[in-house]
C-alpha atoms as a PDB file:
ATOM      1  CA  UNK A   1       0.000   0.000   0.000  1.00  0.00           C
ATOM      2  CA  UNK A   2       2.542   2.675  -1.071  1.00  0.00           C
ATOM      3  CA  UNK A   3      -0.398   5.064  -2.173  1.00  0.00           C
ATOM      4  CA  UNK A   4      -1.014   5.976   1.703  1.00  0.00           C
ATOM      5  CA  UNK A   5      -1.705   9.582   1.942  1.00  0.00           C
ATOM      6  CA  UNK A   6      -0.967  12.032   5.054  1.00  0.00           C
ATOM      7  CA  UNK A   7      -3.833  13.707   5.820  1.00  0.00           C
ATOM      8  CA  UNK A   8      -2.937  16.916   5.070  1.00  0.00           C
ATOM      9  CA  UNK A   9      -1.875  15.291   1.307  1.00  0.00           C
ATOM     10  CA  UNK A  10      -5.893  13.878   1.724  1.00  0.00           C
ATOM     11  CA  UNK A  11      -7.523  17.691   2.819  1.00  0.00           C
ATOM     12  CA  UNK A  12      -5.476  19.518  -0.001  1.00  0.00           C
ATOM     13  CA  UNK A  13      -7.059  16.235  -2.709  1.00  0.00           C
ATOM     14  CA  UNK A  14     -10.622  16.743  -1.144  1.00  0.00           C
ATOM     15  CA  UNK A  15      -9.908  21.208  -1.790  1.00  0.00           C
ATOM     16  CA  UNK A  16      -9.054  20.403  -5.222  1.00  0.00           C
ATOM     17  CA  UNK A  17     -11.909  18.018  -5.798  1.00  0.00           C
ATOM     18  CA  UNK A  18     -14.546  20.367  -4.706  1.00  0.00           C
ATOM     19  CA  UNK A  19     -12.946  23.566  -6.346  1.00  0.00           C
ATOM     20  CA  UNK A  20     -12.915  21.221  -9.748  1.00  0.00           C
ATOM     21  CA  UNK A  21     -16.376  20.796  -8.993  1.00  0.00           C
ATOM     22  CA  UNK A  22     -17.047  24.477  -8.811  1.00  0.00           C
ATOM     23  CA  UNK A  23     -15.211  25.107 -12.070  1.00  0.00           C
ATOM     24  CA  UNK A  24     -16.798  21.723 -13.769  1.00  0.00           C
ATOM     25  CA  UNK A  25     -20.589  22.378 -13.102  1.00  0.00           C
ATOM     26  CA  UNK A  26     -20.897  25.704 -15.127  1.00  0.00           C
ATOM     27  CA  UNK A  27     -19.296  24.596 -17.633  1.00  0.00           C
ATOM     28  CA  UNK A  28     -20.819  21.312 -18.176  1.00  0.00           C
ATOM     29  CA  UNK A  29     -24.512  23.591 -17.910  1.00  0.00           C
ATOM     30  CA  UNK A  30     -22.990  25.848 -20.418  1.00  0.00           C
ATOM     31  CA  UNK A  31     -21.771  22.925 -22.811  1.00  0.00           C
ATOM     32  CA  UNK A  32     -25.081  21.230 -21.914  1.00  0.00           C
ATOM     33  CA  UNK A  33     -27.294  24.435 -22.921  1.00  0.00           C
ATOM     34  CA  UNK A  34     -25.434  25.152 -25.983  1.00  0.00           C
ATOM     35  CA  UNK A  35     -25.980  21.267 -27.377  1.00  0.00           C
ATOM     36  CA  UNK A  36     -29.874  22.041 -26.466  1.00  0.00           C
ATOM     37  CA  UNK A  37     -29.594  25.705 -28.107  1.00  0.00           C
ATOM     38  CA  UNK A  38     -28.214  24.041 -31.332  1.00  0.00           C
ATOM     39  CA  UNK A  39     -30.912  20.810 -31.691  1.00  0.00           C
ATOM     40  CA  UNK A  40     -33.308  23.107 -31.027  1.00  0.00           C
ATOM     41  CA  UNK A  41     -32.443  25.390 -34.038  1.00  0.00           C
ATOM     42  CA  UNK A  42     -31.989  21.738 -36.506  1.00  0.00           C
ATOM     43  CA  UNK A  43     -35.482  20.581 -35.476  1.00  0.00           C
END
């Protein structure tokens, strides 16, 4: 088990996770709203 993490090594992971979170949600509504935007235009 040499992927052990300190726990300060597992708070800074869990940070990271949730700001990637932050960042991914907008951007998967945006992406997701565009795709709608577009099919709604071809039908």
């Amino acid at each position: 088990m040499n992927n052990w993490m300190t726990p300060e090594e597992m708070a800074r992971k869990r940070d990271f996770r949730k700001k990637l979170m932050y960042v991914a949600i907008p951007v998967i509504g945006a992406v997701l709203g565009s795709i709608i935007g577009i099919l709604s235009k071809m039908l």
